[in-house]
N, C-alpha and C. Protein backbone atom coordinates (compact mmCIF):
# COMPACT_ATOMS: atom_id res chain seq x y z
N UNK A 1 -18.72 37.63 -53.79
CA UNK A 1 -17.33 37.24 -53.98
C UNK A 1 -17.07 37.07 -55.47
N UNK A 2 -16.07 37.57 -55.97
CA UNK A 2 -15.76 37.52 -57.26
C UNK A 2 -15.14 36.15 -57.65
N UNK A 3 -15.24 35.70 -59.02
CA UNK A 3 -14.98 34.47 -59.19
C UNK A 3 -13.14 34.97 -59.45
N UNK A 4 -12.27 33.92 -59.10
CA UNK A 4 -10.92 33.56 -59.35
C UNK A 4 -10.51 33.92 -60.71
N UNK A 5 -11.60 33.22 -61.94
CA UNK A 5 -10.81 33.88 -63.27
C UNK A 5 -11.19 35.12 -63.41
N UNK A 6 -12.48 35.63 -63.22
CA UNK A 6 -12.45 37.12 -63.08
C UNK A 6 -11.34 38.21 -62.38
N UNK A 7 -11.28 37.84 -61.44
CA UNK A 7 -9.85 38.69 -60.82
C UNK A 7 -8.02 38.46 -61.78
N UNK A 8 -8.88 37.38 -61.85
CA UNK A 8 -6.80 37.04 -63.10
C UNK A 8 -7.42 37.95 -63.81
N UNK A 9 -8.08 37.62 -64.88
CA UNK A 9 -8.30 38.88 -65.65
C UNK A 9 -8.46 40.18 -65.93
N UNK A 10 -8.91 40.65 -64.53
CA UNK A 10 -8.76 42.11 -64.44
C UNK A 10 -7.05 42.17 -64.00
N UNK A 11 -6.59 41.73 -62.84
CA UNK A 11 -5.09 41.35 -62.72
C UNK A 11 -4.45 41.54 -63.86
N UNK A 12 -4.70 40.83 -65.41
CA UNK A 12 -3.90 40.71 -66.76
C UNK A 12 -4.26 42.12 -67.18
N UNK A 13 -5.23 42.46 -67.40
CA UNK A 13 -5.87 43.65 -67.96
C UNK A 13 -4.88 44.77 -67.33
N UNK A 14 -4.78 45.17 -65.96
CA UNK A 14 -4.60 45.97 -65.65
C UNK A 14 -2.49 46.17 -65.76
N UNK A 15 -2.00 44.98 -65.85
CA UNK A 15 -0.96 44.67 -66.01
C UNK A 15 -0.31 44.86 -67.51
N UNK A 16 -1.10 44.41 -68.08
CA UNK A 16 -0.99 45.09 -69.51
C UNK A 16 -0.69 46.31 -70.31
N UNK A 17 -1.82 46.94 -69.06
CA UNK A 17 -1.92 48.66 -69.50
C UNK A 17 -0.33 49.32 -68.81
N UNK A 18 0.40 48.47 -68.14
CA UNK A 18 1.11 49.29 -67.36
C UNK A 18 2.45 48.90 -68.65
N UNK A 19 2.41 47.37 -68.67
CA UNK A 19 3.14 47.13 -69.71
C UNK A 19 3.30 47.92 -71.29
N UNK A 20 2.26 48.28 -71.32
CA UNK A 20 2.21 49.36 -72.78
C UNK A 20 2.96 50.44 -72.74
N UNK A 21 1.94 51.00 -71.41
CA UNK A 21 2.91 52.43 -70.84
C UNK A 21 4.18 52.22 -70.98
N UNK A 22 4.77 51.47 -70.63
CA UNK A 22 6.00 51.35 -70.14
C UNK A 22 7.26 50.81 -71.09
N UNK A 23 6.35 50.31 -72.37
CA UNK A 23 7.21 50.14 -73.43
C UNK A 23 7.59 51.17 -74.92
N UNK A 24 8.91 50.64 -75.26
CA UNK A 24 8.51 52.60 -76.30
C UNK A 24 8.28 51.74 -77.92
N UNK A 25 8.72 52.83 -78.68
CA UNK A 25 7.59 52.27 -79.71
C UNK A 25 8.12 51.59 -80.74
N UNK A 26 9.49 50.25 -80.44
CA UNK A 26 9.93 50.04 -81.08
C UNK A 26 9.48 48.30 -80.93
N UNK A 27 8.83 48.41 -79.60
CA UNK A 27 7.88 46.93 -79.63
C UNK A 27 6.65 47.26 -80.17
N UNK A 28 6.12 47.69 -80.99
CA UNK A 28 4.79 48.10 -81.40
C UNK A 28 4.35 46.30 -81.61
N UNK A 29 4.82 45.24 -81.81
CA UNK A 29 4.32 44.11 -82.25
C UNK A 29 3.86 43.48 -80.74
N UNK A 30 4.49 43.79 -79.63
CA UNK A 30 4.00 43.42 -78.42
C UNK A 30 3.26 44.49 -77.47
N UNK A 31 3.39 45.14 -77.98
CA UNK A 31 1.57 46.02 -77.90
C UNK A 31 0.48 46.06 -78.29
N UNK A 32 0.72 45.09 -79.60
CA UNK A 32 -0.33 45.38 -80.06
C UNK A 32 -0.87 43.54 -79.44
N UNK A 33 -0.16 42.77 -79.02
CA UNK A 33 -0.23 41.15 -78.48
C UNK A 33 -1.40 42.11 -77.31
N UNK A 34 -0.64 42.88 -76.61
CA UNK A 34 -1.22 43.28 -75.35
C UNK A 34 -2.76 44.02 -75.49
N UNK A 35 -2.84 45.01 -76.27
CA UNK A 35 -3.60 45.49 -76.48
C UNK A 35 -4.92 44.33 -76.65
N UNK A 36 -4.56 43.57 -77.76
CA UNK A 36 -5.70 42.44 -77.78
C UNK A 36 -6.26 41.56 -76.77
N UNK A 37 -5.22 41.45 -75.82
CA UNK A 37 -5.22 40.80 -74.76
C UNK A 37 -6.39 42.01 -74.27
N UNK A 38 -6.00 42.58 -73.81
CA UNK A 38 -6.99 43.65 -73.20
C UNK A 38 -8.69 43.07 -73.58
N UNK A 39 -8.35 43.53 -74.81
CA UNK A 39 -9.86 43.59 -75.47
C UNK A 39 -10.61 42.30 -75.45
N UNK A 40 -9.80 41.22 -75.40
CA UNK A 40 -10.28 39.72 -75.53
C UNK A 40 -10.94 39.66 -73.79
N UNK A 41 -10.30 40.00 -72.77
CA UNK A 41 -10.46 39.29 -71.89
C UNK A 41 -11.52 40.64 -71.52
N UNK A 42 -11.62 41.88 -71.91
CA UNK A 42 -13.11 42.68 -71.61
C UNK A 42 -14.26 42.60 -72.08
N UNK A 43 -14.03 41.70 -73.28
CA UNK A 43 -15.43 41.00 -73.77
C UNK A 43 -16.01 39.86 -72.84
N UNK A 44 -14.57 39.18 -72.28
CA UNK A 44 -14.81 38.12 -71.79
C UNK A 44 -15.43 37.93 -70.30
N UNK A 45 -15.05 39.34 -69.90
CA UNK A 45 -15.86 39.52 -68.36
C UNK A 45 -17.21 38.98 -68.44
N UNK A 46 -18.14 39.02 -68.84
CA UNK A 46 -19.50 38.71 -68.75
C UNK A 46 -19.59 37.25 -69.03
N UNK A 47 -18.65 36.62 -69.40
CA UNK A 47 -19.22 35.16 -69.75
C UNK A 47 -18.76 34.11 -68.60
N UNK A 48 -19.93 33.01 -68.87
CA UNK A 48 -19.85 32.31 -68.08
C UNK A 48 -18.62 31.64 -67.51
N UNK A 49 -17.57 31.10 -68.11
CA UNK A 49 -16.42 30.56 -68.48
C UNK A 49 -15.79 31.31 -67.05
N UNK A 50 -15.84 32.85 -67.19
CA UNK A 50 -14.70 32.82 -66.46
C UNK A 50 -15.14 33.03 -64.72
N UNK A 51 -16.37 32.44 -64.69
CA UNK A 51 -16.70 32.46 -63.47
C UNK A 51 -16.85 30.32 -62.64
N UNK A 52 -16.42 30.10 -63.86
CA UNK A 52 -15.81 28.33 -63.28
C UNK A 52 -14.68 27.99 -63.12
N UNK A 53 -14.29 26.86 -62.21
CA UNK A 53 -13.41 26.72 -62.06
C UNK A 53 -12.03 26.21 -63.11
N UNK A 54 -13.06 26.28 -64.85
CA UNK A 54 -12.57 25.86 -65.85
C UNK A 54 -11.34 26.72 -65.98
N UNK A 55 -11.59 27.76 -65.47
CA UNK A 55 -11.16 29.39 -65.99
C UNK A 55 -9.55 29.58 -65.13
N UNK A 56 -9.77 29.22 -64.07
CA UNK A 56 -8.08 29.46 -63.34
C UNK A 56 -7.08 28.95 -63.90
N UNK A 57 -6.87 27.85 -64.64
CA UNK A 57 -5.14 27.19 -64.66
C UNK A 57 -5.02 28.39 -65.77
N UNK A 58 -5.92 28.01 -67.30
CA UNK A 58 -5.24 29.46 -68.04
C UNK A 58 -5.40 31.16 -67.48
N UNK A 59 -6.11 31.00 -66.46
CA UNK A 59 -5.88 32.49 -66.50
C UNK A 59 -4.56 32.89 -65.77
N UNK A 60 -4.26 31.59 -64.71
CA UNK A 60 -3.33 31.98 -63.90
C UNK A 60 -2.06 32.12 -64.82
N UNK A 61 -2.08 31.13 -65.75
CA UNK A 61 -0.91 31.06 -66.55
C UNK A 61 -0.68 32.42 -67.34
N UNK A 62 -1.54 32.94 -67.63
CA UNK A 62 -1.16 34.49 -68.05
C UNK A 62 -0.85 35.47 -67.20
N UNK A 63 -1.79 35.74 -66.07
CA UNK A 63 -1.22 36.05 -65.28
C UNK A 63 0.52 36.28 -65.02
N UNK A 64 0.64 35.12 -64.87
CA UNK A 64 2.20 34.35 -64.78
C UNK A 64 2.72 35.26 -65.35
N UNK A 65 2.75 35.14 -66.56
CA UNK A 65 3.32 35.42 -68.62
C UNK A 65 3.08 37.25 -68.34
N UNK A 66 2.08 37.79 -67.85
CA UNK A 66 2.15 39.49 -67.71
C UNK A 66 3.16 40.34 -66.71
N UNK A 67 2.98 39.50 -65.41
CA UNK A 67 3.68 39.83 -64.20
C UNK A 67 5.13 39.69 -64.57
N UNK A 68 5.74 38.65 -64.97
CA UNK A 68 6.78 38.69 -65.57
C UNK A 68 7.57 39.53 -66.47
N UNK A 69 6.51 39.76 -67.45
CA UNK A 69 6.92 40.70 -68.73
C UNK A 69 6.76 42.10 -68.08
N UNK A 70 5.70 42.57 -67.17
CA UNK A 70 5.79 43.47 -66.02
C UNK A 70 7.01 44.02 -65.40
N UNK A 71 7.94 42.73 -65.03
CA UNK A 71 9.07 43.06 -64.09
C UNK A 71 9.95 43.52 -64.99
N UNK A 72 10.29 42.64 -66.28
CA UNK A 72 11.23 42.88 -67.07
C UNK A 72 11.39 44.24 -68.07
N UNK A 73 9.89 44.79 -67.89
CA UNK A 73 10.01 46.25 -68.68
C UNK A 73 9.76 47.16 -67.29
N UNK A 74 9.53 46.97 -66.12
CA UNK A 74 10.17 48.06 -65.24
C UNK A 74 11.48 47.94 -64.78
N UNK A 75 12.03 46.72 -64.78
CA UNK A 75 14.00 46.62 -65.06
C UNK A 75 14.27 47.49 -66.01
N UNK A 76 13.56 46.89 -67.37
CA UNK A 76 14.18 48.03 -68.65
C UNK A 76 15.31 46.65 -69.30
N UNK A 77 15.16 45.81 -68.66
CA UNK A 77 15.97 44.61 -69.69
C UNK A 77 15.01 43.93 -70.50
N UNK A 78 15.30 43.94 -71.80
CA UNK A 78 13.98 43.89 -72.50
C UNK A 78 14.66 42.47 -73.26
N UNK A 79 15.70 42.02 -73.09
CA UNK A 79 16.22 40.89 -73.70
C UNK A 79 15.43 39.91 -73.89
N UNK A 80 14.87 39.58 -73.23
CA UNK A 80 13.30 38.04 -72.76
C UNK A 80 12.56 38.68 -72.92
N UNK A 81 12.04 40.26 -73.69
CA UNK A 81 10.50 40.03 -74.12
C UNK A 81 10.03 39.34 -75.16
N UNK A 82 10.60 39.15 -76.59
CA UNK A 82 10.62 38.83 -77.13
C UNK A 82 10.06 36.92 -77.16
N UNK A 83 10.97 36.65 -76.16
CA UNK A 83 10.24 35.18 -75.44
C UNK A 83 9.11 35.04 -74.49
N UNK A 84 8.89 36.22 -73.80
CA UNK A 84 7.81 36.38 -72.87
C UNK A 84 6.37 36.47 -73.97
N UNK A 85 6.31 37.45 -74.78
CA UNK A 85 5.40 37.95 -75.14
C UNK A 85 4.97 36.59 -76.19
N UNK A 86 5.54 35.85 -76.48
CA UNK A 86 5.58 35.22 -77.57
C UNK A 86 4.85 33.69 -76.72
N UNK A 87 5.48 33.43 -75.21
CA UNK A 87 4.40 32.17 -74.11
C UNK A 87 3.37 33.12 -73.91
N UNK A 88 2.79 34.55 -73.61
CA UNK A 88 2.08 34.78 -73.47
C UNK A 88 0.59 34.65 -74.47
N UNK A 89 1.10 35.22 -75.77
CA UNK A 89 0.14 35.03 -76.76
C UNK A 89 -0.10 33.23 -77.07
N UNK A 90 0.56 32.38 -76.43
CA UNK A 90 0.38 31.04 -76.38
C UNK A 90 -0.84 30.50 -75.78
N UNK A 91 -0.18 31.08 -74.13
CA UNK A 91 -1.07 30.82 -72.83
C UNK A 91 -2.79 31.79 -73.65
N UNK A 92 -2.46 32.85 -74.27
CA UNK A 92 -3.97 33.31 -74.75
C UNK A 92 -4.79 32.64 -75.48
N UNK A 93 -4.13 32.17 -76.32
CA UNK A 93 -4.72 30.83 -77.14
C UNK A 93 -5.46 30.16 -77.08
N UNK A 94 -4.80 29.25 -75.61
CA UNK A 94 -5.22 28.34 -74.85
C UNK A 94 -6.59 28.43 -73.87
N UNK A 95 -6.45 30.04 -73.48
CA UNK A 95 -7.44 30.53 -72.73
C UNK A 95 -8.71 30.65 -73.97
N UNK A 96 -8.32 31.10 -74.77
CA UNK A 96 -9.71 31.14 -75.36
C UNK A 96 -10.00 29.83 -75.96
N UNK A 97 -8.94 28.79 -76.62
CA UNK A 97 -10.12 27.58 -76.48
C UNK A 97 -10.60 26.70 -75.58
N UNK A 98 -10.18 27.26 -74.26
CA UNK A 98 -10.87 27.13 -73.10
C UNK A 98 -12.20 27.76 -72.99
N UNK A 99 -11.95 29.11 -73.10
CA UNK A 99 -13.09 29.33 -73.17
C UNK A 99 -14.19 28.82 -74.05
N UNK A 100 -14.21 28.58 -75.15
CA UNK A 100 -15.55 28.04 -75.82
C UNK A 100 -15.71 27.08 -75.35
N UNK A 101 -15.39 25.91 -75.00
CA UNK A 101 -16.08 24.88 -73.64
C UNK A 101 -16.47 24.12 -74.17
N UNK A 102 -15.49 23.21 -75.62
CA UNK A 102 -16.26 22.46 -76.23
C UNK A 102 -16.25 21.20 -75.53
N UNK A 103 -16.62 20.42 -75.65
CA UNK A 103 -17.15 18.96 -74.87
C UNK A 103 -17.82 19.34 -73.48
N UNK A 104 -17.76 20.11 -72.92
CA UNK A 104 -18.10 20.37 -71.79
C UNK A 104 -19.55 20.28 -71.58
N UNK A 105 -20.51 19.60 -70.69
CA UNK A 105 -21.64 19.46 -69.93
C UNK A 105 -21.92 19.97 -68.95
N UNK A 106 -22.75 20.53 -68.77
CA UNK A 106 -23.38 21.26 -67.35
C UNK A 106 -24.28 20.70 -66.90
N UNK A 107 -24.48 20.22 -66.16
CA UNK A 107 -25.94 19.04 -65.49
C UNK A 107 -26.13 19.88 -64.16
């Protein structure tokens, strides 16, 4: 069974790529948000992090932040990307200083 943040993340990943596709090239600044996104969270497959339950609230929250920005560039109303892309690279933030796991104990 796959862990919960693993699946958000492939979920974001794969949501992303559709989001790129799908935008033309006058957002190049939220492609390139996306693009990193990509790359951050395919390094991140292998680590421990995203196989605890540490890993769901931010992943879901991007999640959230892609699916959204998803709908709004297959509408083609691009008015709220600008605000989308901008909680998203937030919620990423957050995920990665989640991920390093500082204070955190494992017993």
């Amino acid at each position: 069974m796959t862990a919960k943040g693993i699946e958000n993340s492939e979920t974001i990943i794969e949501s992303c790529k559709l989001i790129i596709a799908g935008l033309d090239s006058q957002e190049a600044e939220g492609k390139e948000v996306l693009q990193s996104a990509i790359d951050i969270l395919e390094d991140m497959k292998e680590k421990f992090f995203l196989k605890t339950n540490l890993a769901i609230p931010p992943t879901n929250a991007c999640k959230k932040d892609v699916i959204e920005l998803q709908l709004i560039v297959e509408g083609g109303d691009l008015s709220r990307f600008p605000e989308l892309i901008d909680r998203f690279r937030g919620n990423m933030e957050k995920l990665l200083k989640h991920a390093k796991m500082e204070g955190v104990i494992i017993t």
